[in-house]
N, C-alpha and C. Protein backbone atom coordinates (compact mmCIF):
# COMPACT_ATOMS: atom_id res chain seq x y z
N UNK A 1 85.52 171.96 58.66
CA UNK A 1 86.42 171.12 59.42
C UNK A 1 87.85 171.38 58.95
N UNK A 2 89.12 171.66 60.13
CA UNK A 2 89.68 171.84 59.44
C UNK A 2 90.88 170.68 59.60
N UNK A 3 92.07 169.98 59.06
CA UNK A 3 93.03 169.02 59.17
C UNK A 3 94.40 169.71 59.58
N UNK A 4 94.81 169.32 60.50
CA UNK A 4 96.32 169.28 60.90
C UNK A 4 97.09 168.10 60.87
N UNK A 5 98.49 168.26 60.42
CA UNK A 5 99.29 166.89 60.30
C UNK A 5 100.35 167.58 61.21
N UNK A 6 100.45 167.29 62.53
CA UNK A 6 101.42 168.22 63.17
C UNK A 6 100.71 169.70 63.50
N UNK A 7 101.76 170.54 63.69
CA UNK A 7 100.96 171.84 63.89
C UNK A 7 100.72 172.33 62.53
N UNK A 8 100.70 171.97 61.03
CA UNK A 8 100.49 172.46 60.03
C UNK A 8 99.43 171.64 59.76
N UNK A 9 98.34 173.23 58.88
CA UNK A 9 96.83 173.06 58.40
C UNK A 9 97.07 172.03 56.77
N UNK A 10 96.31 171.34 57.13
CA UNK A 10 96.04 171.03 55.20
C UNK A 10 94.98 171.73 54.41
N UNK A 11 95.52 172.70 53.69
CA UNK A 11 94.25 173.44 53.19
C UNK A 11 93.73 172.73 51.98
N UNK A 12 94.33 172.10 51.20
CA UNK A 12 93.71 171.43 50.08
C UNK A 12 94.54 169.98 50.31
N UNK A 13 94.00 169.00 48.98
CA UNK A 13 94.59 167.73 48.64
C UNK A 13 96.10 167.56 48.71
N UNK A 14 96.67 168.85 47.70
CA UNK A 14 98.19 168.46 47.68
C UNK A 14 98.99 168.57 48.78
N UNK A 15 98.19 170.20 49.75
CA UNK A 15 98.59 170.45 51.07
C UNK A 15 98.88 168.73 51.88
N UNK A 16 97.55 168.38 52.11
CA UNK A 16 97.82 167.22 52.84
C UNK A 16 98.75 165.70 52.46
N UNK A 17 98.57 165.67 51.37
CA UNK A 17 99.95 164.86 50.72
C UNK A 17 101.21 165.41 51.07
N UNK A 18 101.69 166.63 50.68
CA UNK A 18 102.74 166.96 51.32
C UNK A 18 103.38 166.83 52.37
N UNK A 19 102.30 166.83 53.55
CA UNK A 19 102.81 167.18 55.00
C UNK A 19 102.60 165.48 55.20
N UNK A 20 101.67 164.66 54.65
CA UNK A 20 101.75 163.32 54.83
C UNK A 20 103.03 162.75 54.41
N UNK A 21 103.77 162.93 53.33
CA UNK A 21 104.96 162.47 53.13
C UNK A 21 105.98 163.57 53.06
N UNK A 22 105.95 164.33 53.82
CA UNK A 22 107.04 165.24 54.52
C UNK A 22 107.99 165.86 53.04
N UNK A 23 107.34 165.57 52.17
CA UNK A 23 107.99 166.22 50.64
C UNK A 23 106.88 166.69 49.45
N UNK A 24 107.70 167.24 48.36
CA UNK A 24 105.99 167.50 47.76
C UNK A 24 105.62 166.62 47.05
N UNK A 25 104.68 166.67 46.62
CA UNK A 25 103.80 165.59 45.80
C UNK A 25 104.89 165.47 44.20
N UNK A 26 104.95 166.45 43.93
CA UNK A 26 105.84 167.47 42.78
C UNK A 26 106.66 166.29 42.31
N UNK A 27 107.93 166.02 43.35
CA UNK A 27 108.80 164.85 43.81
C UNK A 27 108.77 164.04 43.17
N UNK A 28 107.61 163.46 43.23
CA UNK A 28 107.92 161.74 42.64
C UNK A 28 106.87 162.07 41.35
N UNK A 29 106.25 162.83 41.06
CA UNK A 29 105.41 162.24 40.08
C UNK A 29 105.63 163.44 39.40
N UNK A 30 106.37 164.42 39.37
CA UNK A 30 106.94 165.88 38.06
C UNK A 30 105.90 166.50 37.58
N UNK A 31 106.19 167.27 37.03
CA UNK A 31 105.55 168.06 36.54
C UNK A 31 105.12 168.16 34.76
N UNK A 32 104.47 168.93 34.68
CA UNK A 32 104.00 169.03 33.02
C UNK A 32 104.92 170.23 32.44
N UNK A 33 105.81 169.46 31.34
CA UNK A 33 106.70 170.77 31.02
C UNK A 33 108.14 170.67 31.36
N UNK A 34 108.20 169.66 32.25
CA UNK A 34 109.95 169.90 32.74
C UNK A 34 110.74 169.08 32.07
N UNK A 35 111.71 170.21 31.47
CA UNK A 35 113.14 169.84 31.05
C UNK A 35 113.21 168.39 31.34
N UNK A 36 114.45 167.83 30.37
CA UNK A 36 115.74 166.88 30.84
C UNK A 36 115.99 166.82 31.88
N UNK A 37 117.39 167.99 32.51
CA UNK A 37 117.47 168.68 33.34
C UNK A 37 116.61 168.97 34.48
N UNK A 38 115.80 169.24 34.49
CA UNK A 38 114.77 169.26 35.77
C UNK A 38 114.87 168.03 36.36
N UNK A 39 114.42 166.65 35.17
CA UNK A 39 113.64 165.25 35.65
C UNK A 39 114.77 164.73 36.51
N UNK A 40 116.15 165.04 35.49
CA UNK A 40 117.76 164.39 36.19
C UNK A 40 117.07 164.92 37.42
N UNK A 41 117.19 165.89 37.91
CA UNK A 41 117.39 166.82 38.93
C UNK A 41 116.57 166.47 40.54
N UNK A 42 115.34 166.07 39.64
CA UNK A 42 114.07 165.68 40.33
C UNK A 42 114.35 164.20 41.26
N UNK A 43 115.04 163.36 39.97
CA UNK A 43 115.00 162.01 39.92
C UNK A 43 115.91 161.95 41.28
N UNK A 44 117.08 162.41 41.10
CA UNK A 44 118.39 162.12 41.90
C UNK A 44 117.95 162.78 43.58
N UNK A 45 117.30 163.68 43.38
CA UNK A 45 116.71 164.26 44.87
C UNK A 45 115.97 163.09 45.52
N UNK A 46 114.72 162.53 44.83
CA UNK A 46 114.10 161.38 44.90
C UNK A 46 115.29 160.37 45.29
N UNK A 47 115.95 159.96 44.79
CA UNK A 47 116.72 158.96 45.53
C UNK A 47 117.50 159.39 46.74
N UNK A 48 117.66 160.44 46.96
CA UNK A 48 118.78 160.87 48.18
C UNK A 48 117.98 160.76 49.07
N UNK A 49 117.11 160.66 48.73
CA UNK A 49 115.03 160.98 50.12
C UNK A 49 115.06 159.33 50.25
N UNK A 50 115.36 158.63 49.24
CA UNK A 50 114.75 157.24 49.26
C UNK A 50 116.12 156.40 50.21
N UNK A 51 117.23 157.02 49.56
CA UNK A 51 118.84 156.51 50.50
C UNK A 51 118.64 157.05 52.03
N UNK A 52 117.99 157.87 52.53
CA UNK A 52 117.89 158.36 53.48
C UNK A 52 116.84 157.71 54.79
N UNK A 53 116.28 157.29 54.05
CA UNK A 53 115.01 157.11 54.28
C UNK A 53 114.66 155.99 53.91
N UNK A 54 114.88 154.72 53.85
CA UNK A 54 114.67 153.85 53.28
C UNK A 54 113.47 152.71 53.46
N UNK A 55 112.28 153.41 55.11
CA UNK A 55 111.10 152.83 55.33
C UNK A 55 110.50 153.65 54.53
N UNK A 56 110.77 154.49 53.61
CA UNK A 56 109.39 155.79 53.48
C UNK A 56 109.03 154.98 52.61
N UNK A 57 109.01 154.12 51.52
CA UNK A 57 108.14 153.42 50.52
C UNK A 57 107.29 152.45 51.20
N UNK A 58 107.79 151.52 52.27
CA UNK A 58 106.97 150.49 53.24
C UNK A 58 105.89 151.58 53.63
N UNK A 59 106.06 152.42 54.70
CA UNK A 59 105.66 153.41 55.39
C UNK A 59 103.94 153.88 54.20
N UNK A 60 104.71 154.33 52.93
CA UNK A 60 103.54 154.28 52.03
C UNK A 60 102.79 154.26 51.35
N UNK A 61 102.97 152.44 51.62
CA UNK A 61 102.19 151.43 51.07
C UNK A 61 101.14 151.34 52.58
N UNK A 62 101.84 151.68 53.55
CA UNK A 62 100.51 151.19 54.81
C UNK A 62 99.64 152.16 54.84
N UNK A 63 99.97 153.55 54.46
CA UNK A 63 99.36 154.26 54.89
C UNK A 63 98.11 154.67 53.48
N UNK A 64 98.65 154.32 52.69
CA UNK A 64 97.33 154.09 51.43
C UNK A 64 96.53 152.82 51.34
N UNK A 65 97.28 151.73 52.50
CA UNK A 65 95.93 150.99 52.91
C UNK A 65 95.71 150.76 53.80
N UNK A 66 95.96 151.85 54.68
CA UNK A 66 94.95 152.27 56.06
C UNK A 66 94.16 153.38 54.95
N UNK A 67 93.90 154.36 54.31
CA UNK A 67 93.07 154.81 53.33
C UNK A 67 92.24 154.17 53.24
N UNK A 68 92.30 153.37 52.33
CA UNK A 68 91.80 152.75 51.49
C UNK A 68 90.24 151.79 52.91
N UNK A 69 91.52 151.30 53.68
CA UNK A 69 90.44 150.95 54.31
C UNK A 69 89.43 151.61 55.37
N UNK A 70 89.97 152.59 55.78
CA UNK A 70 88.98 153.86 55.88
C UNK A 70 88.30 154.14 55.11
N UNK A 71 88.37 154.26 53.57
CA UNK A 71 87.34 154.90 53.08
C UNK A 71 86.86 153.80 52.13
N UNK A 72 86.06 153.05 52.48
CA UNK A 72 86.43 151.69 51.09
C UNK A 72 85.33 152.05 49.95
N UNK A 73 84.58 153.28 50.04
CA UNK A 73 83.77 153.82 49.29
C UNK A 73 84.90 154.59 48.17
N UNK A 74 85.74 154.54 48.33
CA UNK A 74 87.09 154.78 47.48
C UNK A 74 86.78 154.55 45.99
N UNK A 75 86.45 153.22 46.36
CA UNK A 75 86.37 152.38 45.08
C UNK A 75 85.31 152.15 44.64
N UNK A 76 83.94 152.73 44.66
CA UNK A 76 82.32 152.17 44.35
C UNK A 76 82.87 152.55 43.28
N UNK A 77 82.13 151.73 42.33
CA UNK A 77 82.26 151.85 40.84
C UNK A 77 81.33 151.64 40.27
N UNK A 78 80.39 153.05 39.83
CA UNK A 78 79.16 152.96 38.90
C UNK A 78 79.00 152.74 37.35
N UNK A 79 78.49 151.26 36.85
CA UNK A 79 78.53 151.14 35.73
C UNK A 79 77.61 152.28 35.13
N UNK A 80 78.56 152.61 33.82
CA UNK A 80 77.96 153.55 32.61
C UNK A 80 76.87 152.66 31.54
N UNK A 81 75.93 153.38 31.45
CA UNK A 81 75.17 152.56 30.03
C UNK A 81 76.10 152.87 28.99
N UNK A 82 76.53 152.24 27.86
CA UNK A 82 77.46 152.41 26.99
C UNK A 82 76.12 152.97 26.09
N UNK A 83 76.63 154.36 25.06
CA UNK A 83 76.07 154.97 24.25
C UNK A 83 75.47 153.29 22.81
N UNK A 84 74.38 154.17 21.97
CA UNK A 84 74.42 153.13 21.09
C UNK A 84 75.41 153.54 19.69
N UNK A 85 75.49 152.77 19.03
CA UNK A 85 75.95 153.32 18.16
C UNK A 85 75.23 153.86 16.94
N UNK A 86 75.78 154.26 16.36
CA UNK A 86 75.20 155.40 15.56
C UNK A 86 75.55 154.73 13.98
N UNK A 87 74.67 154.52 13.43
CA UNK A 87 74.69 154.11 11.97
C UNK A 87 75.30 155.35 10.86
N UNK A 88 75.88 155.01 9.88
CA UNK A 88 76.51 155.73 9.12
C UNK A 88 75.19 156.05 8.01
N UNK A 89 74.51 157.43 7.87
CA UNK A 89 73.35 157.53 6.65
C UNK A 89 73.83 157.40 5.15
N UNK A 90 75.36 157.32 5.30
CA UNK A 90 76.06 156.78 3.80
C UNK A 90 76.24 155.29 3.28
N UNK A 91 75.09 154.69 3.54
CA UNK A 91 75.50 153.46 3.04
C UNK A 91 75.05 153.08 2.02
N UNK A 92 75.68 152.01 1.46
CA UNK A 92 75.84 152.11 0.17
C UNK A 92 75.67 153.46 -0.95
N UNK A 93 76.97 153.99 -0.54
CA UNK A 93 77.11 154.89 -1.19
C UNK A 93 78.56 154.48 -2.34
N UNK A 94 78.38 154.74 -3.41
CA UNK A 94 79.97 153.97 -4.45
C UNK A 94 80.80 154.85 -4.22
N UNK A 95 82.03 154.86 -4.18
CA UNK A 95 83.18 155.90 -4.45
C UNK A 95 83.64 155.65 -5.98
């Protein structure tokens, strides 16, 4: 199956984030590794998008809960058996 947002394909996850908020994912949440310099860089772009644009945060918040409620299997949450614990074979041992 394949997804279009517009006439552009989403080939993976980030693909479709992207074209969903018309910027990259990159944007708001950086990268591993970047400079000072970069984040300034990053940060201030981020706001010129946000001055510009000033429904895009309303915009998505609806659209991660129209998600959400599309997929409400989102959230199943399978409890783990918690391991047991493990006794120490040094006990009573003197230092």
């Amino acid at each position: 199956m394949r997804t279009f947002i517009g006439r552009q394909q989403a080939i993976s996850t980030e693909d479709f984030a992207e074209l969903a908020l018309g910027t990259p994912v990159e944007l708001w949440l950086g990268v591993d590794g970047e400079t000072d310099e970069e984040r300034a860089a990053r940060l201030d772009a981020a706001r010129d998008i946000l001055a510009d644009s000033p429904d895009l945060a309303d915009d998505l918040v609806r659209m991660a809960a129209q998600v959400i409620e599309d997929n409400p299997d989102l959230f199943d949450v399978i409890p783990l058996a918690r391991p047991a614990r493990r006794r120490s074979a040094r006990r009573g041992v003197a230092a």
